[in-house]
C-alpha atoms as a PDB file:
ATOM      1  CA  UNK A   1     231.869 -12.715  21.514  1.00  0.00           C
ATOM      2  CA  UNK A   2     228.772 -11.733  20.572  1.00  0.00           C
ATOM      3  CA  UNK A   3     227.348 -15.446  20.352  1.00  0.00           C
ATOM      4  CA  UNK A   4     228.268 -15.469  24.090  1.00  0.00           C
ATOM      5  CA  UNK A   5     225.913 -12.215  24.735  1.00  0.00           C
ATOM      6  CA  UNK A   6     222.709 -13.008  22.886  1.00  0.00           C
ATOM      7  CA  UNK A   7     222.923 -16.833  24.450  1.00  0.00           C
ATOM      8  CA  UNK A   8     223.666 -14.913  28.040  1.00  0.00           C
ATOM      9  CA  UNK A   9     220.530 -12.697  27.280  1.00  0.00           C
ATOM     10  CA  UNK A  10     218.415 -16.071  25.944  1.00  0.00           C
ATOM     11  CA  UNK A  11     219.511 -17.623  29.456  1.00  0.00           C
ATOM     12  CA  UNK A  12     218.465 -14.629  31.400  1.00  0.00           C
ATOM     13  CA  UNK A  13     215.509 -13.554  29.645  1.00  0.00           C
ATOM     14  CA  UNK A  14     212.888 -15.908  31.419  1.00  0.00           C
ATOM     15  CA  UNK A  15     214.454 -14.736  34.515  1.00  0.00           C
ATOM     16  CA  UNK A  16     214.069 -11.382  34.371  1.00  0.00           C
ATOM     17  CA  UNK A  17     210.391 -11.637  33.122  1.00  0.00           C
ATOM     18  CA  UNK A  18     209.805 -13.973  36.116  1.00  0.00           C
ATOM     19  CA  UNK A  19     207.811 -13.292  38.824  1.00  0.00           C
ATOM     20  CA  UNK A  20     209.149 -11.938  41.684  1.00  0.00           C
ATOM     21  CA  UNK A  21     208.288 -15.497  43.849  1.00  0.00           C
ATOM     22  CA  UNK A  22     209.786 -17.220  41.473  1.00  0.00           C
ATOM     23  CA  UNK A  23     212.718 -15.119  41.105  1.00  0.00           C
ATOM     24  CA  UNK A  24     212.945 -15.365  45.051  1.00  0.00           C
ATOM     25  CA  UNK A  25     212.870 -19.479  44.771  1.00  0.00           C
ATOM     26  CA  UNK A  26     215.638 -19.833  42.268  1.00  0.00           C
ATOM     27  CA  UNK A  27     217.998 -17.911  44.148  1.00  0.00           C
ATOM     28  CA  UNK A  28     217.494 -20.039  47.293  1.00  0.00           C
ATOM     29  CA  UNK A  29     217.500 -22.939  45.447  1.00  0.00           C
ATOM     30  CA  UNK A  30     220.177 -22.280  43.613  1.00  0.00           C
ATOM     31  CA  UNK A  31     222.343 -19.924  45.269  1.00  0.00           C
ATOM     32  CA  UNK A  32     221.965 -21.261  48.874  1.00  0.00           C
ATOM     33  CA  UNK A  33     223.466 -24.458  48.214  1.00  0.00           C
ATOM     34  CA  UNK A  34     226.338 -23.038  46.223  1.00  0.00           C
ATOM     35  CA  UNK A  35     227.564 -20.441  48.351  1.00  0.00           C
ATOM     36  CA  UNK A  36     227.655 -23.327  51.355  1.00  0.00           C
ATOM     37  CA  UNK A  37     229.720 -25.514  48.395  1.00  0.00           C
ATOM     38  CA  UNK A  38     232.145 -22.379  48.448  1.00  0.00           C
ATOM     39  CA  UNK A  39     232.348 -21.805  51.991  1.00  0.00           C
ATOM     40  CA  UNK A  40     233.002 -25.562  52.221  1.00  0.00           C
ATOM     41  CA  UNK A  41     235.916 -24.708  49.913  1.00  0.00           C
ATOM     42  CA  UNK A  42     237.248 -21.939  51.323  1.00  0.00           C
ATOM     43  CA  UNK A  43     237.286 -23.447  54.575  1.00  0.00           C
ATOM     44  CA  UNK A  44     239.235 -26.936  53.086  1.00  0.00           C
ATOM     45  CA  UNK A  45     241.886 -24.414  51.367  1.00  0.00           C
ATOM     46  CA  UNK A  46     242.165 -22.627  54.572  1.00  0.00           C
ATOM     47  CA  UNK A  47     243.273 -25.686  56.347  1.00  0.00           C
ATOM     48  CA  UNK A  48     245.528 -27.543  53.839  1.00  0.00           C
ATOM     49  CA  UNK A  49     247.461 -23.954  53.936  1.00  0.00           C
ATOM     50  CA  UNK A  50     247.296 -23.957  57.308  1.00  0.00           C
ATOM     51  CA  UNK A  51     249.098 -27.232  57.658  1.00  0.00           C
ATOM     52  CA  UNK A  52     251.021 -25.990  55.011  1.00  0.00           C
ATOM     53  CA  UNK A  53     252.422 -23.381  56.623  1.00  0.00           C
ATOM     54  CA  UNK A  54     252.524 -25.212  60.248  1.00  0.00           C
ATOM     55  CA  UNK A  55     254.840 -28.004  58.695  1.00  0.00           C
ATOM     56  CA  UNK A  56     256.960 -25.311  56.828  1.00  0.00           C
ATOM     57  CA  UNK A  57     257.680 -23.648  60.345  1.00  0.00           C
ATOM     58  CA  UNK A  58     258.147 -26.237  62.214  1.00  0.00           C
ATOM     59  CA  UNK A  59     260.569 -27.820  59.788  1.00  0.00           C
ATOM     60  CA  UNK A  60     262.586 -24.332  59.936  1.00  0.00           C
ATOM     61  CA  UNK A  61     262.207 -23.884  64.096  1.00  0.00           C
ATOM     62  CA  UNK A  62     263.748 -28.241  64.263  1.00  0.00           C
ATOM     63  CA  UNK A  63     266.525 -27.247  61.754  1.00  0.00           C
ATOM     64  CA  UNK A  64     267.687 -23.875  63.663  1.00  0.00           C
ATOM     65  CA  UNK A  65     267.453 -25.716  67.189  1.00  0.00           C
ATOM     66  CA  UNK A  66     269.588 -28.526  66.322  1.00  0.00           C
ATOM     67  CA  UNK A  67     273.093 -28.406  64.620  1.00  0.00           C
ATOM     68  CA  UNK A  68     273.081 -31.778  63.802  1.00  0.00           C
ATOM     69  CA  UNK A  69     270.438 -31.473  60.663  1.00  0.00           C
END
């Protein structure tokens, strides 16, 4: 574990020592694109669960209406 926290601290290092403009750039570069990539996601799980659920419902609302099923 401690091969993962000296290569973490290599990663971060430059970073850290950055200016604060550059800093600034790689976190809209970087971080604006991925948290619309994760909102994308969260919004494409929202609606398969959606339908999901919607087709789960409506399945037990046809079954309890008619006798015949």
């Amino acid at each position: 574990m401690d091969w993962f926290v000296e290569f973490s601290d290599a990663l971060t290092q430059p970073f850290a020592t950055a200016p604060v403009w550059q800093q600034m750039g790689t976190i809209i570069v970087v971080g604006v694109p991925a948290m619309i990539v994760l909102a994308w996601v969260l919004m494409l799980v929202i609606d398969l669960l959606t339908q999901w659920v919607k087709r789960g419902w409506q399945r037990t609302v046809s079954s309890v209406s008619s006798p015949n099923s």
